[in-house]
PDB file of N, CA and C in Angstrom:
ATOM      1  N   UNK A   1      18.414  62.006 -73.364  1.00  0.00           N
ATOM      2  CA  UNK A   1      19.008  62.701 -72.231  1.00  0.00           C
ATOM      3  C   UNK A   1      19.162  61.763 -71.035  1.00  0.00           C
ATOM      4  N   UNK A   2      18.569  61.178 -70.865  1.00  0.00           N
ATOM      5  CA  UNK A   2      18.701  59.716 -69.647  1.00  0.00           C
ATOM      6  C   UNK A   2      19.249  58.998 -69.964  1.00  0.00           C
ATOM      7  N   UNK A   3      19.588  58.310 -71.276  1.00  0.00           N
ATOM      8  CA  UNK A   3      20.498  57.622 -71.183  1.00  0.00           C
ATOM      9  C   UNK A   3      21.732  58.024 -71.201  1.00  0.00           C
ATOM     10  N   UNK A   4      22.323  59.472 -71.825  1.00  0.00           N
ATOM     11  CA  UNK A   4      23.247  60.097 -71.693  1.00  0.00           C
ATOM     12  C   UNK A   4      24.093  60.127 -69.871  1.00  0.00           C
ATOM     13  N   UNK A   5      22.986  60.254 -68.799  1.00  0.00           N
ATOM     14  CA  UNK A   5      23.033  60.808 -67.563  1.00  0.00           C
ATOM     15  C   UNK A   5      23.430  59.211 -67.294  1.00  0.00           C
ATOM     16  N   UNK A   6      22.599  58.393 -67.308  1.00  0.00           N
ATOM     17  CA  UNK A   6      22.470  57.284 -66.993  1.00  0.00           C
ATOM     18  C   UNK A   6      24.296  56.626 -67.386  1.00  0.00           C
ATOM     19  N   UNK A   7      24.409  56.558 -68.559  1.00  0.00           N
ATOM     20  CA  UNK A   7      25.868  56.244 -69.125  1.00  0.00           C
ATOM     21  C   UNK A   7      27.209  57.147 -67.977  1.00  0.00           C
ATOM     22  N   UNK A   8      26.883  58.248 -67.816  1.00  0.00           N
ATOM     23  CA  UNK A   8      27.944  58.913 -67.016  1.00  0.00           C
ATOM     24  C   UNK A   8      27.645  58.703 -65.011  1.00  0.00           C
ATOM     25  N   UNK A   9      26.728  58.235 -65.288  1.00  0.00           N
ATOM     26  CA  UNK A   9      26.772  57.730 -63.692  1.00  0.00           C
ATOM     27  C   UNK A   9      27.500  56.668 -63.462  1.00  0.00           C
ATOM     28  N   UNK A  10      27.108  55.698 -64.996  1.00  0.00           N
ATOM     29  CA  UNK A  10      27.959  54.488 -64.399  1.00  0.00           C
ATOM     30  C   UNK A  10      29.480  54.486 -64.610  1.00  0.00           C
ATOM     31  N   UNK A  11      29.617  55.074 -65.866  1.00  0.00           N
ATOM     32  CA  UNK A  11      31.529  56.037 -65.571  1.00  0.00           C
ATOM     33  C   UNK A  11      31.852  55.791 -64.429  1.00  0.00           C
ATOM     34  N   UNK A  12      30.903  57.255 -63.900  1.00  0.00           N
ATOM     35  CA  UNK A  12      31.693  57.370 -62.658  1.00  0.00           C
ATOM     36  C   UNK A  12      31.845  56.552 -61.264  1.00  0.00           C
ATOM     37  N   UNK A  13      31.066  55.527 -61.634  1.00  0.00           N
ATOM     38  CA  UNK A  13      30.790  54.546 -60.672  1.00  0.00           C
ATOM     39  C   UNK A  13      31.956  53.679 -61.106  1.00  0.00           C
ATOM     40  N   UNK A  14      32.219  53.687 -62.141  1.00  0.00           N
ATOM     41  CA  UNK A  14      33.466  52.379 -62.544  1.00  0.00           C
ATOM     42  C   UNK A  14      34.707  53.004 -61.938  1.00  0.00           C
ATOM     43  N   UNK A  15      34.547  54.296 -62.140  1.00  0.00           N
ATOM     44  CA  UNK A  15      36.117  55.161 -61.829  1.00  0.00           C
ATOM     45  C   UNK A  15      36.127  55.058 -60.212  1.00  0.00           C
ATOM     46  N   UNK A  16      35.197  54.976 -59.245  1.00  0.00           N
ATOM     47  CA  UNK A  16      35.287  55.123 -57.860  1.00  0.00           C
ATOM     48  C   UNK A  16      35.669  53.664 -57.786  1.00  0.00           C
ATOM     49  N   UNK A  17      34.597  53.254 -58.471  1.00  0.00           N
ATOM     50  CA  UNK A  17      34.867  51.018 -58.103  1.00  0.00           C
ATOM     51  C   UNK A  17      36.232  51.250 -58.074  1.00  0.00           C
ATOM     52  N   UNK A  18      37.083  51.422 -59.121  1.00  0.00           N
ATOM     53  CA  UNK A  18      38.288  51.003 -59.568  1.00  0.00           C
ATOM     54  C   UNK A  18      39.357  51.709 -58.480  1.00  0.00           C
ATOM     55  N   UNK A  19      39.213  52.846 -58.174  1.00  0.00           N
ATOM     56  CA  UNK A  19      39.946  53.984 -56.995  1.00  0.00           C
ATOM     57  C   UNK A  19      39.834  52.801 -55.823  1.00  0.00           C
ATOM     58  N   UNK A  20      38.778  52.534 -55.193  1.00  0.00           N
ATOM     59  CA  UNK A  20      38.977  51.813 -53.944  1.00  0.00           C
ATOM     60  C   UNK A  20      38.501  50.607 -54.013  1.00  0.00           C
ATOM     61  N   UNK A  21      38.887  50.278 -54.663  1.00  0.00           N
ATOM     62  CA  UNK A  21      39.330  48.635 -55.365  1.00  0.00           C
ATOM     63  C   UNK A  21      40.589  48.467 -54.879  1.00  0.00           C
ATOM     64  N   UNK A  22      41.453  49.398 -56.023  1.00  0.00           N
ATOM     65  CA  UNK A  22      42.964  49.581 -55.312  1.00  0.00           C
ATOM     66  C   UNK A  22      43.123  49.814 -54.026  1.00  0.00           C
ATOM     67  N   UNK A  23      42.692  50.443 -53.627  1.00  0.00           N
ATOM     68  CA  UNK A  23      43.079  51.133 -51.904  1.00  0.00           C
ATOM     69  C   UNK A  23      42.760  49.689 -50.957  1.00  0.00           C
ATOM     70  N   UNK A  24      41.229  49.500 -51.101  1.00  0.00           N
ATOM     71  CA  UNK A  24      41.275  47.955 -50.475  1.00  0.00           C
ATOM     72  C   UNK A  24      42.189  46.973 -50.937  1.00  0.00           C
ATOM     73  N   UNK A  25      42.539  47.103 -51.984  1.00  0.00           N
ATOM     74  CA  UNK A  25      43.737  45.545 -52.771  1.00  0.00           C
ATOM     75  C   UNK A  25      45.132  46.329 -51.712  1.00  0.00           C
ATOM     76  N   UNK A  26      45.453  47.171 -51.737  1.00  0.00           N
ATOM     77  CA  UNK A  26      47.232  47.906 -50.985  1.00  0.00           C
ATOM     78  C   UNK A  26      46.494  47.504 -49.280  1.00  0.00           C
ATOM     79  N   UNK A  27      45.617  47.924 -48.726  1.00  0.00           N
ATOM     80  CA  UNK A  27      45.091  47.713 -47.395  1.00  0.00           C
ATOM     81  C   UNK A  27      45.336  46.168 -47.543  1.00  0.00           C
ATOM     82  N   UNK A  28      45.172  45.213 -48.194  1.00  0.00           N
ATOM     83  CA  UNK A  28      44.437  44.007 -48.016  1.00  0.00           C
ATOM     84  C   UNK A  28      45.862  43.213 -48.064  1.00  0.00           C
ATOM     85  N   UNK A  29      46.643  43.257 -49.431  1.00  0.00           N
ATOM     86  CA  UNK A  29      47.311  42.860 -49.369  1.00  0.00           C
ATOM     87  C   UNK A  29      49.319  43.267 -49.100  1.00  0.00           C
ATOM     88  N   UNK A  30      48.916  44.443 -49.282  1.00  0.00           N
ATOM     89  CA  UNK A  30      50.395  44.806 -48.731  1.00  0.00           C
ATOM     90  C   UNK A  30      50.519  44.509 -46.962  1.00  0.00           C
ATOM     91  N   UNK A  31      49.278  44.540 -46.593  1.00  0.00           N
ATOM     92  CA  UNK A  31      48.774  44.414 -45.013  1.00  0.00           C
ATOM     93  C   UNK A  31      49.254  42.678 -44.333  1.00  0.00           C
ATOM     94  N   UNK A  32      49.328  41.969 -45.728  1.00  0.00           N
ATOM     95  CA  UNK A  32      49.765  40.429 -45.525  1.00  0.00           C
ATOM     96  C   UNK A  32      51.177  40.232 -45.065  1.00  0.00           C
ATOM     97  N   UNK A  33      51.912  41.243 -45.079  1.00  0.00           N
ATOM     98  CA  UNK A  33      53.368  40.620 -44.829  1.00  0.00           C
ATOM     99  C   UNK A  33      54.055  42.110 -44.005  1.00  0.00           C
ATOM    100  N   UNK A  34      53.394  43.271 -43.966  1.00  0.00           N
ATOM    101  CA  UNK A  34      53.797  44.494 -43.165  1.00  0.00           C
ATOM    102  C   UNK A  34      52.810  45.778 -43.183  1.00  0.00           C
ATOM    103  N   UNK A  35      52.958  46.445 -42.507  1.00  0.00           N
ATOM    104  CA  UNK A  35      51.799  47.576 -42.257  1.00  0.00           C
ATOM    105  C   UNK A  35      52.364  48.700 -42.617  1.00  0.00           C
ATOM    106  N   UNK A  36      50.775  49.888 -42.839  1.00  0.00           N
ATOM    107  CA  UNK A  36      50.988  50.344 -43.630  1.00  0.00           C
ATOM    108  C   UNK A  36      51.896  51.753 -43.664  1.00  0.00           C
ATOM    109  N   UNK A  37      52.359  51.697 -42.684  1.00  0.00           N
ATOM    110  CA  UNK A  37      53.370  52.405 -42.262  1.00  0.00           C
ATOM    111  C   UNK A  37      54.449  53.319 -42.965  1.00  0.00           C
ATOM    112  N   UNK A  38      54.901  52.185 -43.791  1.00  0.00           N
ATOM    113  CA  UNK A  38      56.025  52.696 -45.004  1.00  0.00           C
ATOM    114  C   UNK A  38      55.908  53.152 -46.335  1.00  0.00           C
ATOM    115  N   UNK A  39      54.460  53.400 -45.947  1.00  0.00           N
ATOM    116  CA  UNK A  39      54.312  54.537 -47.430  1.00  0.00           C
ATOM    117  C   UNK A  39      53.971  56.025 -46.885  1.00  0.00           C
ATOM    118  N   UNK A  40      54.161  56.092 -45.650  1.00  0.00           N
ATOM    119  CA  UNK A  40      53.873  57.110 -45.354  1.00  0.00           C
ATOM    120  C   UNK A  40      55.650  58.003 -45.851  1.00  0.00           C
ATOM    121  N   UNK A  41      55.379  59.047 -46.248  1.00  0.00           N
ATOM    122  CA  UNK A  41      56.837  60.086 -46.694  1.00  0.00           C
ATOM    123  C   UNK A  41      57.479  59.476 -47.937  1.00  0.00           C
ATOM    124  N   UNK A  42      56.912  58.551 -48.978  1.00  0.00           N
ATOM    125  CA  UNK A  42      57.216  58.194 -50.062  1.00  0.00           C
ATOM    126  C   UNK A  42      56.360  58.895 -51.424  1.00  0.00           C
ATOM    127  N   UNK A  43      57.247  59.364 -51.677  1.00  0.00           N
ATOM    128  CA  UNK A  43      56.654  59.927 -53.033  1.00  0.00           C
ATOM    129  C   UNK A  43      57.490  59.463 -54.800  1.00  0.00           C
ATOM    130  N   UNK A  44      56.374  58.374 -55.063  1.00  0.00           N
ATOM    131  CA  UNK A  44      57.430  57.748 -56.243  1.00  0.00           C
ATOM    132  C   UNK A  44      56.290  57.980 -56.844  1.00  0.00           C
ATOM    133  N   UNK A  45      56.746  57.670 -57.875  1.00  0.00           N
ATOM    134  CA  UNK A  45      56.290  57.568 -59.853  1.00  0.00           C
ATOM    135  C   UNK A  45      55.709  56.254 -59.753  1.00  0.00           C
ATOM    136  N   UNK A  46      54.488  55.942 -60.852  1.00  0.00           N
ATOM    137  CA  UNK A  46      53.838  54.428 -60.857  1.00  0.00           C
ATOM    138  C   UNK A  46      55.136  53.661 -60.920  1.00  0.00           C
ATOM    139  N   UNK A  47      56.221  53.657 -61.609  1.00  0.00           N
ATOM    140  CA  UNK A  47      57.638  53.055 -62.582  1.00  0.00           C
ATOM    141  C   UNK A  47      58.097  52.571 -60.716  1.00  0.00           C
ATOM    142  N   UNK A  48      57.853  53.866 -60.227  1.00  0.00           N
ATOM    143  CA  UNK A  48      59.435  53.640 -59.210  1.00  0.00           C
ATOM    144  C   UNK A  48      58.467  52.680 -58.454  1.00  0.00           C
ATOM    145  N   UNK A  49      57.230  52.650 -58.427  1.00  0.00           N
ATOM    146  CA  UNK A  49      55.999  51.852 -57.312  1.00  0.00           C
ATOM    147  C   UNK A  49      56.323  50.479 -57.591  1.00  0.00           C
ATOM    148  N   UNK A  50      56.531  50.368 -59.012  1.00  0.00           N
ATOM    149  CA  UNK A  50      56.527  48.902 -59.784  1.00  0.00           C
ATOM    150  C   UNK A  50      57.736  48.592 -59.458  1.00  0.00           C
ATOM    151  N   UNK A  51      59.221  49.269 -59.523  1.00  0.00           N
ATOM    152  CA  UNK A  51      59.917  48.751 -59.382  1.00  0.00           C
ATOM    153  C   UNK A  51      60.459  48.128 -57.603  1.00  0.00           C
ATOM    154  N   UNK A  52      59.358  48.778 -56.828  1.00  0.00           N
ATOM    155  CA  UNK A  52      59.694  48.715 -55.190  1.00  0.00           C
ATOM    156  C   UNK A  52      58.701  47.337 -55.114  1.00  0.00           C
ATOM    157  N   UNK A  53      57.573  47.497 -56.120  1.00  0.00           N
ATOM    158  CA  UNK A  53      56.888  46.052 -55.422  1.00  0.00           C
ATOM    159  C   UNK A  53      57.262  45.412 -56.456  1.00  0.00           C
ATOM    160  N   UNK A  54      57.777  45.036 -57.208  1.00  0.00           N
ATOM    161  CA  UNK A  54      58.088  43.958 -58.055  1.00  0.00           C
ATOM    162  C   UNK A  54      58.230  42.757 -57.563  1.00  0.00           C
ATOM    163  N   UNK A  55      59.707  42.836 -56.610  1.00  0.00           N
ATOM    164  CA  UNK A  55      59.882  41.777 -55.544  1.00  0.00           C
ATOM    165  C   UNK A  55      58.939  41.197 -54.336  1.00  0.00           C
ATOM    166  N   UNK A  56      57.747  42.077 -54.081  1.00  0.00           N
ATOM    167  CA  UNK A  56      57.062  41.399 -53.300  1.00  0.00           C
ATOM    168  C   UNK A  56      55.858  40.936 -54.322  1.00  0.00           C
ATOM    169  N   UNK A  57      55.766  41.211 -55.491  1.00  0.00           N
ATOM    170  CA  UNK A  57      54.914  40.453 -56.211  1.00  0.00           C
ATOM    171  C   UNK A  57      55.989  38.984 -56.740  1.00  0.00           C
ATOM    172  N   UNK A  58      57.080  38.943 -57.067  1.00  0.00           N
ATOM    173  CA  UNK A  58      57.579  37.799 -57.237  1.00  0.00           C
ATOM    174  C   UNK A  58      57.754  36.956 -56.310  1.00  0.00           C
ATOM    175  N   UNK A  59      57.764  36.922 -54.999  1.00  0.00           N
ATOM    176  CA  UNK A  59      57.432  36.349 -53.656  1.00  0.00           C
ATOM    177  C   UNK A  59      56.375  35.745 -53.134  1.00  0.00           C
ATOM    178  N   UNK A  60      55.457  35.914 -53.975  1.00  0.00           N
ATOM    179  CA  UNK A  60      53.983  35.382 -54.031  1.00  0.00           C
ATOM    180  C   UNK A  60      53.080  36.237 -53.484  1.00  0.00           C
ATOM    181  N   UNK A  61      53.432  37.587 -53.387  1.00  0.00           N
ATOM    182  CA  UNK A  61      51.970  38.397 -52.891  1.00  0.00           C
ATOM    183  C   UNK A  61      51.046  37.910 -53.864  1.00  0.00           C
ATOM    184  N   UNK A  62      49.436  37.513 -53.330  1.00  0.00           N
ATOM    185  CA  UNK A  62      48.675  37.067 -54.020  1.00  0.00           C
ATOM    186  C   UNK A  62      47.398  37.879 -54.755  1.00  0.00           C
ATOM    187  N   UNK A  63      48.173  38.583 -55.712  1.00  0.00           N
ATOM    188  CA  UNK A  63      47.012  39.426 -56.977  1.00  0.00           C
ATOM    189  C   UNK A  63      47.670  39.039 -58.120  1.00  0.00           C
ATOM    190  N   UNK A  64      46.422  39.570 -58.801  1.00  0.00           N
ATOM    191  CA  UNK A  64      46.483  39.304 -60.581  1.00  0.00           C
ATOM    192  C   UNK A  64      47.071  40.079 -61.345  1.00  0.00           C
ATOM    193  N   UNK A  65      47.433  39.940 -62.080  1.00  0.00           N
ATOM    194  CA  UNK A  65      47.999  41.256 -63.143  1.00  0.00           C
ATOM    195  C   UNK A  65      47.017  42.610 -63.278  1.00  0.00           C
ATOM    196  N   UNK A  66      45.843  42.283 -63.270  1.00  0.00           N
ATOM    197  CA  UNK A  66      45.146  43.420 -63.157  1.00  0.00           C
ATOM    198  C   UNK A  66      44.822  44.119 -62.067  1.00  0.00           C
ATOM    199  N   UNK A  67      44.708  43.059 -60.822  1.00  0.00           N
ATOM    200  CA  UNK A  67      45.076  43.884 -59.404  1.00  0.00           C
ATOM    201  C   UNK A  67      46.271  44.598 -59.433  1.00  0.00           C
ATOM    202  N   UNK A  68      47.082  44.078 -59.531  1.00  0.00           N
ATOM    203  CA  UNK A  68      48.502  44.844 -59.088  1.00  0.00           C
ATOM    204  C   UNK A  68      48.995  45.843 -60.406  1.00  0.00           C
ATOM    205  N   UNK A  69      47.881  46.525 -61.349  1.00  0.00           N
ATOM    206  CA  UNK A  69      47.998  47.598 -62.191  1.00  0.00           C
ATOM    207  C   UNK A  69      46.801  48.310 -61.040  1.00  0.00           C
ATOM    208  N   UNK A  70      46.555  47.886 -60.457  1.00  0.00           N
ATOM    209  CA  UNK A  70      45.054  48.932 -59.804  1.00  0.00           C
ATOM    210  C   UNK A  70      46.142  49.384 -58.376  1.00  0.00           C
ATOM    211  N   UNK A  71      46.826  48.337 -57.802  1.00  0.00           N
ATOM    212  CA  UNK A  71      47.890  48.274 -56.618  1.00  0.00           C
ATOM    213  C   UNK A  71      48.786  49.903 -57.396  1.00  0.00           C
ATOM    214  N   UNK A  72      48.881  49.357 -58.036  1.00  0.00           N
ATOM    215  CA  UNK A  72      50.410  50.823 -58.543  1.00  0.00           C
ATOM    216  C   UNK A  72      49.329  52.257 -59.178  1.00  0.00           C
ATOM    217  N   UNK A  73      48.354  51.716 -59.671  1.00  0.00           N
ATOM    218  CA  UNK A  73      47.818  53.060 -59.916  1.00  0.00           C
ATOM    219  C   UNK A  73      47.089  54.027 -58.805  1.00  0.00           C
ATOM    220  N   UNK A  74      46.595  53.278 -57.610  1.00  0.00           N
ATOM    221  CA  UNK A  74      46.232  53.927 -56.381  1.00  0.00           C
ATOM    222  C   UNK A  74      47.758  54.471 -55.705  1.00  0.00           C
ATOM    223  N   UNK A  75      49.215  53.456 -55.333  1.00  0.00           N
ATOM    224  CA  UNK A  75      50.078  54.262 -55.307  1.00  0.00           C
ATOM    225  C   UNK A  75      50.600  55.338 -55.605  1.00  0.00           C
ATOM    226  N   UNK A  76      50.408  55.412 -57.050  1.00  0.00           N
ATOM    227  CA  UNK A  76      51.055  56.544 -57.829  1.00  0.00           C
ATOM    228  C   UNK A  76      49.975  57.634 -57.312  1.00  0.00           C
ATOM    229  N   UNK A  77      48.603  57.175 -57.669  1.00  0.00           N
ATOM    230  CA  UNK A  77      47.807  58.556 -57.105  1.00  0.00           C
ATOM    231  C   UNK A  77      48.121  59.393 -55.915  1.00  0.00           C
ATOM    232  N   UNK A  78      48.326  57.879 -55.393  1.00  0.00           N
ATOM    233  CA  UNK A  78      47.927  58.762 -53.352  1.00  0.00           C
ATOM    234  C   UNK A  78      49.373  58.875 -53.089  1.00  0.00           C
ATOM    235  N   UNK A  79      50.303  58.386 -53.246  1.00  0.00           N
ATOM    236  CA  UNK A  79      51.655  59.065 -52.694  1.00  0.00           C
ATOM    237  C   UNK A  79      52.678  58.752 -53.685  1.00  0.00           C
ATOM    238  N   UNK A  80      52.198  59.067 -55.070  1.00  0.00           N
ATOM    239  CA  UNK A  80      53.023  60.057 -56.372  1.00  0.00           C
ATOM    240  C   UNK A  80      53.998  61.314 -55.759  1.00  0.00           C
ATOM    241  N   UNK A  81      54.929  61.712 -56.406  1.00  0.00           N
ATOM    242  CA  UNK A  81      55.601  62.508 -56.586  1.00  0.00           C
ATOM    243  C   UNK A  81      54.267  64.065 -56.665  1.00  0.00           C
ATOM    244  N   UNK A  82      54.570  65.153 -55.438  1.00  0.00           N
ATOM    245  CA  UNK A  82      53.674  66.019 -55.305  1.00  0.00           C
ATOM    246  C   UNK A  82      52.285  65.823 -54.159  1.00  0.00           C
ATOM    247  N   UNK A  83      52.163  64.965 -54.513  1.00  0.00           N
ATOM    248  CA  UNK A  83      50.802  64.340 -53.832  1.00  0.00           C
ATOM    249  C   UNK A  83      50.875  64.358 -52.348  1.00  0.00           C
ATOM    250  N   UNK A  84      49.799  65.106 -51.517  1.00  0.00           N
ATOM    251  CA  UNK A  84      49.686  65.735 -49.986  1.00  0.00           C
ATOM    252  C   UNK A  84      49.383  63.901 -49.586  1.00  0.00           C
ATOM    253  N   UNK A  85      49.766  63.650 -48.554  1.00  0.00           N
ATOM    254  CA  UNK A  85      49.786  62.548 -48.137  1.00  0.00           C
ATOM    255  C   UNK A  85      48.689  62.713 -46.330  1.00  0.00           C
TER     256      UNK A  85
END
């Protein structure tokens, strides 16, 4: 039973890490070249997120492939299509 509890704490500890991981990576680095201003009243799909930052990832915004899947998956969460902003 403890290790059961024990195993789902750290879940959920990976799932928060990973939530504002992203949020600090969009604060940190979308913050490098403009503020955060212009996501406010946008409501896109991860697809349409990827296809709006594509170009500022080919420009040299500086994350990894796995940052900038954490970059589009905090997008899509927090100002997805539906999503109270």
């Amino acid at each position: 039973m403890v290790g059961g509890v024990a195993a789902l704490i750290g879940i959920l500890a990976v799932t928060v890490s990973a939530k504002d991981r992203g949020k600090e990576l969009v604060q940190d680095v979308c913050t490098y070249c403009h503020n955060l201003d212009r996501l406010r009243g946008k409501e896109l799909s991860r697809e349409e997120w990827r296809g709006l930052t594509k170009g500022m990832i080919s420009e040299g915004a500086p994350v990894t492939d796995e940052e900038y899947s954490m970059i589009l998956d905090y997008l899509a969460k927090t100002y997805g299509k539906g999503q109270k902003q």
